[in-house]
Protein backbone atom coordinates (compact mmCIF):
# COMPACT_ATOMS: atom_id res chain seq x y z
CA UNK A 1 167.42 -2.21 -94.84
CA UNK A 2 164.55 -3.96 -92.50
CA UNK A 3 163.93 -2.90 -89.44
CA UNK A 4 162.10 -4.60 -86.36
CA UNK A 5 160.04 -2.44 -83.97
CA UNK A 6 158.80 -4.40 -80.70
CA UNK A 7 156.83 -3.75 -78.27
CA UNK A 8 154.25 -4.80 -75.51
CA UNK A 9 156.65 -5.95 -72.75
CA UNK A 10 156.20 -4.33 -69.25
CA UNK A 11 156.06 -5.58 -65.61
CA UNK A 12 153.57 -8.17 -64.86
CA UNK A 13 152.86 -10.72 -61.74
CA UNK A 14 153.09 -14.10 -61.81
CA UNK A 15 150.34 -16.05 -63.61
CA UNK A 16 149.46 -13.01 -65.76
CA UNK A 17 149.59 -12.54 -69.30
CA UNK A 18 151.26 -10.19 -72.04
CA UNK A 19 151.66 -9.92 -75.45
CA UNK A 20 154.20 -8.90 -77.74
CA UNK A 21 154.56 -7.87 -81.22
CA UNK A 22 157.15 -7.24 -83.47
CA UNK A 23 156.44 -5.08 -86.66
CA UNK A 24 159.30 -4.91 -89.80
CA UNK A 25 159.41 -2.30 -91.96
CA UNK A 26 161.72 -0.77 -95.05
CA UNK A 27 162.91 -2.90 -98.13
CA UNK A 28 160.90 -5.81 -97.55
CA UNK A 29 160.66 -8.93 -100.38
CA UNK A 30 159.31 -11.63 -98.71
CA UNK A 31 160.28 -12.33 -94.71
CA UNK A 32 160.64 -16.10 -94.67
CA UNK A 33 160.77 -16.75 -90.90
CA UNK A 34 160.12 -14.95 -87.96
CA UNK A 35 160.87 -15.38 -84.14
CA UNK A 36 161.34 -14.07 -80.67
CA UNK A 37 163.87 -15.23 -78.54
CA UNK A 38 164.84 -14.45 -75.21
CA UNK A 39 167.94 -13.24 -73.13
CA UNK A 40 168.07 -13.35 -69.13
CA UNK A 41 171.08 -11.93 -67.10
CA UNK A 42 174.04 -13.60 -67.65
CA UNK A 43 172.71 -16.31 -69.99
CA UNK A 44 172.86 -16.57 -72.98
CA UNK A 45 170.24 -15.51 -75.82
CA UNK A 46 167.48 -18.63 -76.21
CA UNK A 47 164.83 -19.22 -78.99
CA UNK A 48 161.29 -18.88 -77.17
CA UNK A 49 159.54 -19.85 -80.81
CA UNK A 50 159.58 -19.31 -84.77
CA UNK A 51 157.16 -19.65 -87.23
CA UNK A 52 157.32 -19.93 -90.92
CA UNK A 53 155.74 -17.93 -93.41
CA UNK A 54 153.40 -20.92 -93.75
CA UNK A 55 152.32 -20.34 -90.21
CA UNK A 56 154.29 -23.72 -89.01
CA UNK A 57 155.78 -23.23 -85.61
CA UNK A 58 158.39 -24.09 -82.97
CA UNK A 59 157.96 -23.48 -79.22
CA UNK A 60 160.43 -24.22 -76.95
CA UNK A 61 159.46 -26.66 -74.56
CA UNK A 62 159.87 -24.32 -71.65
CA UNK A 63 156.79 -22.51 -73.14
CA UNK A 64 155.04 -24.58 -74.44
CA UNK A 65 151.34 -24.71 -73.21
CA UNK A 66 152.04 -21.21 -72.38
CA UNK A 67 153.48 -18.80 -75.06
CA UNK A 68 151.80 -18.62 -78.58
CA UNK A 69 153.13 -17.02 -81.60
CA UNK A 70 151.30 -16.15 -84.73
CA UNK A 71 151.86 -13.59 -87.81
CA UNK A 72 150.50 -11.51 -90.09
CA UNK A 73 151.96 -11.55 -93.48
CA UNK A 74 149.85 -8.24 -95.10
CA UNK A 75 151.32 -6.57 -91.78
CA UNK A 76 154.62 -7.92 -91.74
CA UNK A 77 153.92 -8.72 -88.48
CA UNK A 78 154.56 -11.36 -85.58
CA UNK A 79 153.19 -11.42 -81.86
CA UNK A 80 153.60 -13.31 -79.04
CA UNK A 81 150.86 -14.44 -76.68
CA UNK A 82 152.31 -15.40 -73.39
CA UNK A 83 150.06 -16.77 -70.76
CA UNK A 84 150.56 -18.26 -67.08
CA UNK A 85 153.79 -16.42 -66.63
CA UNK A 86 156.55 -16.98 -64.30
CA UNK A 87 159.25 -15.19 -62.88
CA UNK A 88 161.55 -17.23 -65.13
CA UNK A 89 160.42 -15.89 -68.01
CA UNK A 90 161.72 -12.57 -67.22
CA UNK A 91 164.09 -10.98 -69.93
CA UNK A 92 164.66 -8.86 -72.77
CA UNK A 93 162.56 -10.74 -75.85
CA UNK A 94 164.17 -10.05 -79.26
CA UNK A 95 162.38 -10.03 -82.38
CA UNK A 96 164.09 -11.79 -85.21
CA UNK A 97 162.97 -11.62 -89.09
CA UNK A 98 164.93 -13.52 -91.52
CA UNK A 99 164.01 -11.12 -95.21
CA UNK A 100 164.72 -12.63 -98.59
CA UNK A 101 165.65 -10.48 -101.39
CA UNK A 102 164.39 -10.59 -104.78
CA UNK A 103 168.02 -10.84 -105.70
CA UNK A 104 167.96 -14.22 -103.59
CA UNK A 105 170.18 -12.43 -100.67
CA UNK A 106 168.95 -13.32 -97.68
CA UNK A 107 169.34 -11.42 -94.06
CA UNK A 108 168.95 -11.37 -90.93
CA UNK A 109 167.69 -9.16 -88.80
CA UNK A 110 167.25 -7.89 -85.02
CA UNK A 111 164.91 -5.72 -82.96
CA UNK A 112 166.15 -3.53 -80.18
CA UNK A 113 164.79 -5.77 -77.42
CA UNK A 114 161.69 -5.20 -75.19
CA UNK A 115 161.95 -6.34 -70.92
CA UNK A 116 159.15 -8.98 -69.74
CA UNK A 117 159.71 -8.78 -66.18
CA UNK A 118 157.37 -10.90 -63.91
CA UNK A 119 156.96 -10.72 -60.10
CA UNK A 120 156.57 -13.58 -58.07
């Protein structure tokens, strides 16, 4: 079992900056790809960005210019760097770690959420 402690979300005002990260712990092979997505109220959960295990990435292109992420393998970690916020970016940011098994199972798995609320 893997599990996905976040953290580093809070209240901040429009233009400002925060940043999260997302640390995995427990029976831990190798953790292919790792992301954060998003979920506002009443919509539906959105990918914000991934990145490989290679250190390629996605950003959505509502971030883009804006949001960073980056990981550390040793740590089994993955942060995001969020700059020039705005008040649509608030909502609870999900870490997500896809682990691979030495068995070759592969699973995925979910934080507990952490709230990015910024104030126009």
């Amino acid at each position: 079992q893997v599990q996905l402690v976040e953290s580093g979300g809070g209240l901040v005002q429009a233009g400002g900056s925060l940043r999260l990260s997302c640390a995995a712990s427990g029976t831990i092979f190798r953790i292919n790809l790792m992301g954060w997505y998003r979920q506002a109220p009443g919509k539906q959960r959105e990918l914000v960005a991934a990145i490989t295990r290679g250190g390629s990435t996605n950003h959505a292109d509502s971030v883009k210019g804006r949001f960073t992420i980056s990981r550390d393998n040793a740590q089994n970690t993955v942060y995001l760097q969020m700059n020039s916020l705005k008040p649509e970016d608030t909502a609870v940011y999900y870490c997500n770690a896809i682990v691979a098994y030495e068995s070759g199972y592969v699973n995925n798995y979910w934080g507990q959420g952490t709230q990015v609320t910024v104030s126009s």
